[in-house]
N, C-alpha and C. Protein backbone atom coordinates (compact mmCIF):
# COMPACT_ATOMS: atom_id res chain seq x y z
N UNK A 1 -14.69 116.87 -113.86
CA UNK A 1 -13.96 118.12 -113.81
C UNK A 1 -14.01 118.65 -112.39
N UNK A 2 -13.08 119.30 -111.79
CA UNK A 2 -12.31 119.42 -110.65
C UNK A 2 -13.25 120.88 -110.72
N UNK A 3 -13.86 121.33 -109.40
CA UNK A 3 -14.28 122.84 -109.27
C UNK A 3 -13.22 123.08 -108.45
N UNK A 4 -13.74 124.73 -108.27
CA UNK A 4 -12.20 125.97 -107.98
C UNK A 4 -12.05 125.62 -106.59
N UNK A 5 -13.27 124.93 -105.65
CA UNK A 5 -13.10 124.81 -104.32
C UNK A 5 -11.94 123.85 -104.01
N UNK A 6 -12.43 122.49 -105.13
CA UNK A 6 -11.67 121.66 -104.74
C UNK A 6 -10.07 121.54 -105.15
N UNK A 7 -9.98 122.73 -106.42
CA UNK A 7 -8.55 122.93 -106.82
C UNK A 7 -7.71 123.36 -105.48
N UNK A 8 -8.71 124.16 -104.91
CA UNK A 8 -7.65 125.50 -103.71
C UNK A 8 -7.34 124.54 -102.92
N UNK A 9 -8.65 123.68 -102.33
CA UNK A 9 -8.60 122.97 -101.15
C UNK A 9 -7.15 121.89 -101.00
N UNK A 10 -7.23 121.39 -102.57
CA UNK A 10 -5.60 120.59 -102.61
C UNK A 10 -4.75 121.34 -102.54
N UNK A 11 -4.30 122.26 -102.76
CA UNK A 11 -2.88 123.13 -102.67
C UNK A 11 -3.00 123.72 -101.41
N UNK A 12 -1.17 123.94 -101.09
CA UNK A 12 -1.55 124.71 -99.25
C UNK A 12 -1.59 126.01 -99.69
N UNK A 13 -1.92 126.75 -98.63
CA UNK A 13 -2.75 128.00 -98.26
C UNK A 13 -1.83 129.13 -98.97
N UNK A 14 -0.10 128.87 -98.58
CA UNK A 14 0.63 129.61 -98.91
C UNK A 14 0.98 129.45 -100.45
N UNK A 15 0.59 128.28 -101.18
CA UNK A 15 0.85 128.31 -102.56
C UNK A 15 -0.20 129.11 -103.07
N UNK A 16 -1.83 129.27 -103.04
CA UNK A 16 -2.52 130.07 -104.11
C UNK A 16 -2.29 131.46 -103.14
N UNK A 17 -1.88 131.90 -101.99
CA UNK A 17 -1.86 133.31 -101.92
C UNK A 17 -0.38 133.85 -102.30
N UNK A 18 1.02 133.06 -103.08
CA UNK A 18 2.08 133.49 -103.34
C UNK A 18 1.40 133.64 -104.70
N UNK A 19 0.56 132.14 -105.35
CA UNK A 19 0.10 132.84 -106.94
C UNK A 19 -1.05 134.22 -106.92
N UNK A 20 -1.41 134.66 -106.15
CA UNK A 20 -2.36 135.32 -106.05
C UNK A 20 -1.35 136.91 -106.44
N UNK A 21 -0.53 137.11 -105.54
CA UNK A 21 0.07 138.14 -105.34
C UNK A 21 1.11 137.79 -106.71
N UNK A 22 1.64 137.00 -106.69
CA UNK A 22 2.63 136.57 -107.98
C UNK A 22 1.34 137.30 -109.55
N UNK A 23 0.19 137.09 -109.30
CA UNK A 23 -0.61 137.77 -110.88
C UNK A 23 -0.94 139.12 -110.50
N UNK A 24 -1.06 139.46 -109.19
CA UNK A 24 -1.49 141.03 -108.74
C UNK A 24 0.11 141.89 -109.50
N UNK A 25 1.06 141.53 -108.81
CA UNK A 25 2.65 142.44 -109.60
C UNK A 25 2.17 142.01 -110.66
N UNK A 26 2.60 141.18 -111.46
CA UNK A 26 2.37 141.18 -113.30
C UNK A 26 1.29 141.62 -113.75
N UNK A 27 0.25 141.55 -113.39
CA UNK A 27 -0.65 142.75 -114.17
C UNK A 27 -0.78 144.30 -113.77
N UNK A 28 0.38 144.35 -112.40
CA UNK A 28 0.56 145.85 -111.85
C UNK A 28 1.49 146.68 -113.01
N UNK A 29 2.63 145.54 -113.17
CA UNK A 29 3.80 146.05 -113.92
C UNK A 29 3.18 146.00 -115.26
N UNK A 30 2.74 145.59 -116.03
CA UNK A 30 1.69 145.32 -117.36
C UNK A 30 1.25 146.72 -117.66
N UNK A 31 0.41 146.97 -116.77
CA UNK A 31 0.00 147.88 -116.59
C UNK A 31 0.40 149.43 -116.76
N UNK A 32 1.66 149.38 -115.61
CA UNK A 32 2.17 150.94 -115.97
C UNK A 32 3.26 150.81 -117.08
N UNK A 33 3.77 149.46 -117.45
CA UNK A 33 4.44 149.83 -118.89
C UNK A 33 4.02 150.37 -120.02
N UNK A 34 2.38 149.65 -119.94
CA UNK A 34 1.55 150.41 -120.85
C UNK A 34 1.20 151.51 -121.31
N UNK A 35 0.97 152.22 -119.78
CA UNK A 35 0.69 153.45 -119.68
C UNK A 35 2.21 153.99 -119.85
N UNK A 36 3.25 154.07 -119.52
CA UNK A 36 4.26 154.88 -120.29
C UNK A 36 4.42 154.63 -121.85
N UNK A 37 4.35 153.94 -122.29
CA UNK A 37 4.26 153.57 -123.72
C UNK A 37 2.97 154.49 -124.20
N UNK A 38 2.19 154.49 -124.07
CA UNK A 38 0.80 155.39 -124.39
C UNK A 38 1.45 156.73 -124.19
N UNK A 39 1.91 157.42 -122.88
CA UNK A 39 2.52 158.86 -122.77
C UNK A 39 3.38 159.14 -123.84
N UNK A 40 4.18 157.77 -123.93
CA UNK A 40 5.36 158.26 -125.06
C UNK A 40 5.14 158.46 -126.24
N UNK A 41 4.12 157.54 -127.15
CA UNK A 41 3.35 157.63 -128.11
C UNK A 41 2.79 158.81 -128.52
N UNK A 42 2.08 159.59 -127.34
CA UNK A 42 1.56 160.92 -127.44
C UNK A 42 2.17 162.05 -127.00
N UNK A 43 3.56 161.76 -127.05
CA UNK A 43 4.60 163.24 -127.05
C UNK A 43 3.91 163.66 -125.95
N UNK A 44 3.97 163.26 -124.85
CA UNK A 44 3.44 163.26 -123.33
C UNK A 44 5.11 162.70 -122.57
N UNK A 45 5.35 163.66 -121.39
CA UNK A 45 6.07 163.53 -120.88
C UNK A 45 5.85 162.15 -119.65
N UNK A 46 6.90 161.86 -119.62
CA UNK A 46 6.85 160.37 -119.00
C UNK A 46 6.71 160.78 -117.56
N UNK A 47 7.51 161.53 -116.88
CA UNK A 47 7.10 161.47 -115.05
C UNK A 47 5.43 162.56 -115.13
N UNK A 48 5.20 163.51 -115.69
CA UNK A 48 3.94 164.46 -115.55
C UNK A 48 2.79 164.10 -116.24
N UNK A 49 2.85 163.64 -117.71
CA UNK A 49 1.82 163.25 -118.51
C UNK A 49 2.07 164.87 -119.20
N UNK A 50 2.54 166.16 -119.38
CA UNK A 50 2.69 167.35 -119.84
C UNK A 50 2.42 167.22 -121.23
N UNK A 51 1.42 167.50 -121.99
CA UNK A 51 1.72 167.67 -123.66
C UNK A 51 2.95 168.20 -124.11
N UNK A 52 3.74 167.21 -124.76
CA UNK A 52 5.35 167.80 -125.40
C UNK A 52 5.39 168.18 -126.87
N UNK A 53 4.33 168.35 -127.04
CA UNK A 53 4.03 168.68 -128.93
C UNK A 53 4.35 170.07 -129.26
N UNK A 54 5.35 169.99 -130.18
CA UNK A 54 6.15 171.37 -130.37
C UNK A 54 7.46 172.07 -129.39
N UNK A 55 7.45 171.37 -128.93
CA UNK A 55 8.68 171.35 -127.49
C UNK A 55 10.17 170.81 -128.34
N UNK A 56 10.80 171.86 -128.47
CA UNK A 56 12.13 171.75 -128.83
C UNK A 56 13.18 172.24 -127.91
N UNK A 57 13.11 172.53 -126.74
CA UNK A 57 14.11 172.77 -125.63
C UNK A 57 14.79 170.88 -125.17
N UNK A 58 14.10 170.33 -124.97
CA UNK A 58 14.85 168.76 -125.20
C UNK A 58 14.71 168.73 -123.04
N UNK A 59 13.51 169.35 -122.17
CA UNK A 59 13.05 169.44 -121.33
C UNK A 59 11.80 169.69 -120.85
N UNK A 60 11.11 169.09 -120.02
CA UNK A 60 9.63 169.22 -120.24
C UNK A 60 9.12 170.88 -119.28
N UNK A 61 8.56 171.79 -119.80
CA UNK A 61 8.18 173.06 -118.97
C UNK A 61 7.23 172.55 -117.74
N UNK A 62 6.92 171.97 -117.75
CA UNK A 62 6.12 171.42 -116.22
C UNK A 62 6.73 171.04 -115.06
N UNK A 63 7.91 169.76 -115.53
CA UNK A 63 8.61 169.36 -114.34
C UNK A 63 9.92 169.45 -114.53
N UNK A 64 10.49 169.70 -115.47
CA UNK A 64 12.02 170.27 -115.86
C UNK A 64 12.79 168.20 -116.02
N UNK A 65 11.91 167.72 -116.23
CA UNK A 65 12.00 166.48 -116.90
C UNK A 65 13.04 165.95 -118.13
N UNK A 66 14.03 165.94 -118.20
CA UNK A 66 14.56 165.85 -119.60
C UNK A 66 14.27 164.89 -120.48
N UNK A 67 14.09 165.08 -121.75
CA UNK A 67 12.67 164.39 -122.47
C UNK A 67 13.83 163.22 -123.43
């Protein structure tokens, strides 16, 4: 079995730092989809995080956000 030195050492320099940055965005974007999905879930406004519970104007009072 191949260790991690000798995996990197075969590939050039610019292939594991394009995969490097190629998994840094996808777990960046992962990430804040999540977290809007969680805001939305909790009647939380999407640009402020504002509690929207009981909010029937169809705009958020914090950032004038339309919900």
């Amino acid at each position: 079995m191949l260790s991690v030195v000798a995996i990197l050492a075969s590939r050039p320099l610019w292939a594991v730092a394009l995969q490097s940055a190629l998994i840094t965005v996808c777990a960046t974007l992962l990430a804040s989809v999540a977290l809007s999905l969680r805001k939305r879930r909790r009647k939380r406004c999407r640009t402020c995080g504002h509690d929207l519970t009981g909010n029937v104007s169809g705009r958020c009072p914090e950032c004038g956000e339309p919900i």
